[in-house]
PDB file of N, CA and C in Angstrom:
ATOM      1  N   UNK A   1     -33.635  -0.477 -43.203  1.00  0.00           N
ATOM      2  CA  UNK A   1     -32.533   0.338 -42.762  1.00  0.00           C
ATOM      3  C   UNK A   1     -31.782  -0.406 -41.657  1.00  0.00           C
ATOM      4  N   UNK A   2     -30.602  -0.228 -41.537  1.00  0.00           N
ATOM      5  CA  UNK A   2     -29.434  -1.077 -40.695  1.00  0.00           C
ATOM      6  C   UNK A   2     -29.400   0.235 -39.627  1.00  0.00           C
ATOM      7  N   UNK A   3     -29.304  -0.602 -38.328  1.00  0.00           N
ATOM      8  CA  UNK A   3     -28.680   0.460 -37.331  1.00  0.00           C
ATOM      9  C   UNK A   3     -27.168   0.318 -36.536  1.00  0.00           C
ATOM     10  N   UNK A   4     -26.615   0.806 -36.699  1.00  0.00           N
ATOM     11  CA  UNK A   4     -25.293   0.408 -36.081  1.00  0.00           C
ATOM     12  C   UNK A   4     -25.873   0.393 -34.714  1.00  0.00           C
ATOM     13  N   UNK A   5     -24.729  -0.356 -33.455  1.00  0.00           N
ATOM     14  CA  UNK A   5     -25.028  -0.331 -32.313  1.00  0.00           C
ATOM     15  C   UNK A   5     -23.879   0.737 -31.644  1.00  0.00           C
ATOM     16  N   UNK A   6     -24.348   1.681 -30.828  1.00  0.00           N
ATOM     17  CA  UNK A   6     -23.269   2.228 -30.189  1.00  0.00           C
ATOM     18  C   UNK A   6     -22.712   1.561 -29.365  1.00  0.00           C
ATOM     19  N   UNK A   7     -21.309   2.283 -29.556  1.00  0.00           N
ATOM     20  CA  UNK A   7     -20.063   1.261 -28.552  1.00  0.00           C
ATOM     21  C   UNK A   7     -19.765   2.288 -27.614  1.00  0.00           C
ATOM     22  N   UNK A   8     -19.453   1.637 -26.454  1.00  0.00           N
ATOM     23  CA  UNK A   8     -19.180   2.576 -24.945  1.00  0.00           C
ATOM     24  C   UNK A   8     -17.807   2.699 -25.267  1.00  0.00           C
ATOM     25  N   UNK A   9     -18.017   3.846 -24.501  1.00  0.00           N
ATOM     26  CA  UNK A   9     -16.383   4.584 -24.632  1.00  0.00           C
ATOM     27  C   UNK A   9     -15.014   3.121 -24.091  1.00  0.00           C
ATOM     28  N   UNK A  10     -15.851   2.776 -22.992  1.00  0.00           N
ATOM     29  CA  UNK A  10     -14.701   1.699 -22.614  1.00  0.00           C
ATOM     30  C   UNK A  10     -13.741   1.843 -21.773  1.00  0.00           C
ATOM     31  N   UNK A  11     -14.123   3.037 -20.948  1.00  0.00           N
ATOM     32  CA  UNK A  11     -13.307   3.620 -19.909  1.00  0.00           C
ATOM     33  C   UNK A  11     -13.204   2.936 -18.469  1.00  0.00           C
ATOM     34  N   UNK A  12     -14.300   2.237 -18.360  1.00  0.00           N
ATOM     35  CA  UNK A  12     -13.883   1.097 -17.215  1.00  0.00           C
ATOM     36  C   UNK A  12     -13.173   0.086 -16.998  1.00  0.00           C
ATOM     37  N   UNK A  13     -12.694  -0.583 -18.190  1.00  0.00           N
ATOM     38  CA  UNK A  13     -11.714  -1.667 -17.923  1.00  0.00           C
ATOM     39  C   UNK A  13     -10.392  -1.330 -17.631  1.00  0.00           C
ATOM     40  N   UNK A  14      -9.516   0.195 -18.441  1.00  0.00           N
ATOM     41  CA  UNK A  14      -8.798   0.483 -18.061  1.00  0.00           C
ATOM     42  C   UNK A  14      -8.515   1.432 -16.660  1.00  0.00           C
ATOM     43  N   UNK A  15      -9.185   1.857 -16.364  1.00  0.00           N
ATOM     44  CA  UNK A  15      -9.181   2.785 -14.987  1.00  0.00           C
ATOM     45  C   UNK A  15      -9.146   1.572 -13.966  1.00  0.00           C
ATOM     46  N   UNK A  16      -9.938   0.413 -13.814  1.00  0.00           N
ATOM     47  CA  UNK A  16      -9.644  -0.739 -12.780  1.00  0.00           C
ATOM     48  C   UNK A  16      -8.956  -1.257 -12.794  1.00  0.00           C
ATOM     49  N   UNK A  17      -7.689  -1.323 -14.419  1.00  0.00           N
ATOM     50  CA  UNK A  17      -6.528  -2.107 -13.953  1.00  0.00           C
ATOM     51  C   UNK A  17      -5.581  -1.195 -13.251  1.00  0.00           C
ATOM     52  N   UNK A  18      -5.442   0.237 -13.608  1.00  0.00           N
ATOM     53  CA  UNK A  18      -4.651   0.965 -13.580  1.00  0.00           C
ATOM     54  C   UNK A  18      -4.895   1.320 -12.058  1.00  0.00           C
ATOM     55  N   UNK A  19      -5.842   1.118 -11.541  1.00  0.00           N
ATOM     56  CA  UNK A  19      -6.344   1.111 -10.130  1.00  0.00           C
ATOM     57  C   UNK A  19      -5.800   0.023  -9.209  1.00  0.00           C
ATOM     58  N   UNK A  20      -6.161  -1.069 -10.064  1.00  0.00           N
ATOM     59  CA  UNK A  20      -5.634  -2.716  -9.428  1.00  0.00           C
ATOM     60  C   UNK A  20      -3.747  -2.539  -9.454  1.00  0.00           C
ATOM     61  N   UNK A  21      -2.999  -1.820 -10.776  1.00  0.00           N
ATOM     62  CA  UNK A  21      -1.545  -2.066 -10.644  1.00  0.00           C
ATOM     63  C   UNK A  21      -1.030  -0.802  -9.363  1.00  0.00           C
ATOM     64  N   UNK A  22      -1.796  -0.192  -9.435  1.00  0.00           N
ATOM     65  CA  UNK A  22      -1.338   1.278  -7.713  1.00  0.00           C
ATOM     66  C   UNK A  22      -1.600   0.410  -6.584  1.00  0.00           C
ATOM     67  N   UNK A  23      -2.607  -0.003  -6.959  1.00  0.00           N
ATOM     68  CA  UNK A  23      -3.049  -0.781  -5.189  1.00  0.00           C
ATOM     69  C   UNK A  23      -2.206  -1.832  -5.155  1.00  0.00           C
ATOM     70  N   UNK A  24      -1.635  -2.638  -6.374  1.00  0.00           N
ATOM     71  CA  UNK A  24      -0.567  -3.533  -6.147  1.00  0.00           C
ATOM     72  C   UNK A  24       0.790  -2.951  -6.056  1.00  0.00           C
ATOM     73  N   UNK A  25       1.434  -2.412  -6.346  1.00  0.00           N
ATOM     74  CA  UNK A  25       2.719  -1.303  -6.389  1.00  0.00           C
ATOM     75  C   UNK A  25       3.004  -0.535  -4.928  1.00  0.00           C
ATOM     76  N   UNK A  26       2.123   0.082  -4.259  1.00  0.00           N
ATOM     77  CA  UNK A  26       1.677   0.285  -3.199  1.00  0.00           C
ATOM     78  C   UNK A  26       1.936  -0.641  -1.742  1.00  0.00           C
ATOM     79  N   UNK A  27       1.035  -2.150  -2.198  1.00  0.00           N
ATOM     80  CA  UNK A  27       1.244  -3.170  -1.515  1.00  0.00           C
ATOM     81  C   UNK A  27       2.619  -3.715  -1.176  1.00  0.00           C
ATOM     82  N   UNK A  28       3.398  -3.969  -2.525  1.00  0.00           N
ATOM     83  CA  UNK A  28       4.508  -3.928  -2.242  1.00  0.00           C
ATOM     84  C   UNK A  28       5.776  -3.101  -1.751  1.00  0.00           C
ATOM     85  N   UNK A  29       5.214  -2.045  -1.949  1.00  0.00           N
ATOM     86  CA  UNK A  29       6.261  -0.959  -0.921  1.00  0.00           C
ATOM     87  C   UNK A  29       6.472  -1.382   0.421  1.00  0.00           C
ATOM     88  N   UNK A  30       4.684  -1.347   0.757  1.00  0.00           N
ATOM     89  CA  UNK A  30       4.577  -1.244   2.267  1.00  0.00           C
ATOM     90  C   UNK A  30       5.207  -2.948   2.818  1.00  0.00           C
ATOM     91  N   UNK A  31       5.182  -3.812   1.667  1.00  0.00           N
ATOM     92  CA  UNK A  31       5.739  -5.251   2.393  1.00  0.00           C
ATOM     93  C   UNK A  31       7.342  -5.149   2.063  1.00  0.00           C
ATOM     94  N   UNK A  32       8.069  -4.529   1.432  1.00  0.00           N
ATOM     95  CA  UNK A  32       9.323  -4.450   1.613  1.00  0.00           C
ATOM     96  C   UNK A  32      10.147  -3.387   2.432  1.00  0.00           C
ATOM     97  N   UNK A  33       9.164  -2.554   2.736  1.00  0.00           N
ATOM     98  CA  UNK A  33      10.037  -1.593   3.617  1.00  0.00           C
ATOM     99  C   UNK A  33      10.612  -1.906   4.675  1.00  0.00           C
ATOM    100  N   UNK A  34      11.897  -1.827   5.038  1.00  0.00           N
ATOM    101  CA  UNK A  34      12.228  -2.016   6.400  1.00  0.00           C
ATOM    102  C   UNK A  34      11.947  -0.854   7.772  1.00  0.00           C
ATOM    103  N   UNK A  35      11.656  -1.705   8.675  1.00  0.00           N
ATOM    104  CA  UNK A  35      11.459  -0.833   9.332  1.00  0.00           C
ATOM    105  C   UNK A  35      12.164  -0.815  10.690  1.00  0.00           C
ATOM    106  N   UNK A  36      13.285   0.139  11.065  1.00  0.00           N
ATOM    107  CA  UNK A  36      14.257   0.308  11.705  1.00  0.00           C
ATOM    108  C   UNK A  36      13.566  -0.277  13.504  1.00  0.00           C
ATOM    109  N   UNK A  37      13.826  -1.160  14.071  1.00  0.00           N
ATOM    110  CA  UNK A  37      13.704  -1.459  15.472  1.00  0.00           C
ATOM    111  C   UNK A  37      13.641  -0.837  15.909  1.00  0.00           C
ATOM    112  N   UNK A  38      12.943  -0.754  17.089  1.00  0.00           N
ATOM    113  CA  UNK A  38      12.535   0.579  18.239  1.00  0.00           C
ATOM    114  C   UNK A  38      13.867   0.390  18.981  1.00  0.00           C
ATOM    115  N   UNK A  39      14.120   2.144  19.439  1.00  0.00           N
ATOM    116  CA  UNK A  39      15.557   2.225  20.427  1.00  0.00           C
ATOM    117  C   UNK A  39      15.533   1.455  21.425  1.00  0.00           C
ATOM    118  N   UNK A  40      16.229   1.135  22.228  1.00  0.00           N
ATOM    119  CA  UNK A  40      16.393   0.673  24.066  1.00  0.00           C
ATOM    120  C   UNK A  40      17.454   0.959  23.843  1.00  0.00           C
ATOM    121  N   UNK A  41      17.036   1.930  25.216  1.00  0.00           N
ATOM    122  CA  UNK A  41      17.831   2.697  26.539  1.00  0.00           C
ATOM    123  C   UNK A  41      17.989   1.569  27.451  1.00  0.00           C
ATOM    124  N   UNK A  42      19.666   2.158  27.665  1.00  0.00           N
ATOM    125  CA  UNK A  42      20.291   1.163  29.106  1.00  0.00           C
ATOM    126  C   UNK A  42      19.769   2.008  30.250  1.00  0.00           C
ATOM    127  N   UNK A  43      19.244   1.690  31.341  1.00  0.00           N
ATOM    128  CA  UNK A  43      18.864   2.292  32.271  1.00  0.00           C
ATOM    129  C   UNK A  43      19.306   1.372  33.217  1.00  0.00           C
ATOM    130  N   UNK A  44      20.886   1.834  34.240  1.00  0.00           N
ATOM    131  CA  UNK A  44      20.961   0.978  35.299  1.00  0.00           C
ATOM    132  C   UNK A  44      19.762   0.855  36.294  1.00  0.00           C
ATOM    133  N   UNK A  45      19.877  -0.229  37.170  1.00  0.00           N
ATOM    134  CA  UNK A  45      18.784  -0.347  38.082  1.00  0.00           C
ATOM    135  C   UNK A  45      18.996   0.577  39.401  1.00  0.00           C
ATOM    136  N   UNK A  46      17.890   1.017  39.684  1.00  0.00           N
ATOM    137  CA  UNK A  46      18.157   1.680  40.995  1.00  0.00           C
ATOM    138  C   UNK A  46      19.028   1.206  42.425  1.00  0.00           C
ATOM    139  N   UNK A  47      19.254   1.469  43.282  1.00  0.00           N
ATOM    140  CA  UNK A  47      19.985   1.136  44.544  1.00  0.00           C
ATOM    141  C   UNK A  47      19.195   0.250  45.184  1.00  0.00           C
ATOM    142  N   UNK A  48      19.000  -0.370  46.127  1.00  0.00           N
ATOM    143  CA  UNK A  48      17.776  -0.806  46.981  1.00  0.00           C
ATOM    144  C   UNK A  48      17.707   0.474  48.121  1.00  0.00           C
ATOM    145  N   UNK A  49      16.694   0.296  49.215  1.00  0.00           N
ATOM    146  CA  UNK A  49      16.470   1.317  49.942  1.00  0.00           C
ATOM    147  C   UNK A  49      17.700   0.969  51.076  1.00  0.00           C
ATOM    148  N   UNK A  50      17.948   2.064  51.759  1.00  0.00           N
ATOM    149  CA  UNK A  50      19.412   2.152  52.750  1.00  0.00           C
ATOM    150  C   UNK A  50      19.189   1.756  54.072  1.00  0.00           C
TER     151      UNK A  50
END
C-alpha cells in the first residue's frame, strides 16, 4: 500500500512576506516624511541693570 505524504497548509511563507512588505512600507513612510523644523521665537534681550 502507497501512503501519500501530507502537505502543510503553507501558511508561513506567506504571512512573513506580507509581514516583511508592512514593515518595509512602513519604513519608508517614516524615512520620507518631512518633518516641519521646530519654531524660534524672537525674544529681544533684556536691558542691563540701571
Amino acid at each position: 500500500m502507497i501512503y501519500q505524504e501530507e502537505k502543510s497548509s503553507g501558511i508561513g511563507f506567506p504571512l512573513a512576506a506580507i509581514l516583511i512588505a508592512i514593515a518595509m512600507l512602513l519604513g519608508a513612510l517614516v524615512m520620507t516624511a518631512h518633518h516641519p523644523p521646530p519654531s524660534r521665537v524672537f525674544a529681544p534681550a533684556a536691558p542691563g541693570p540701571l
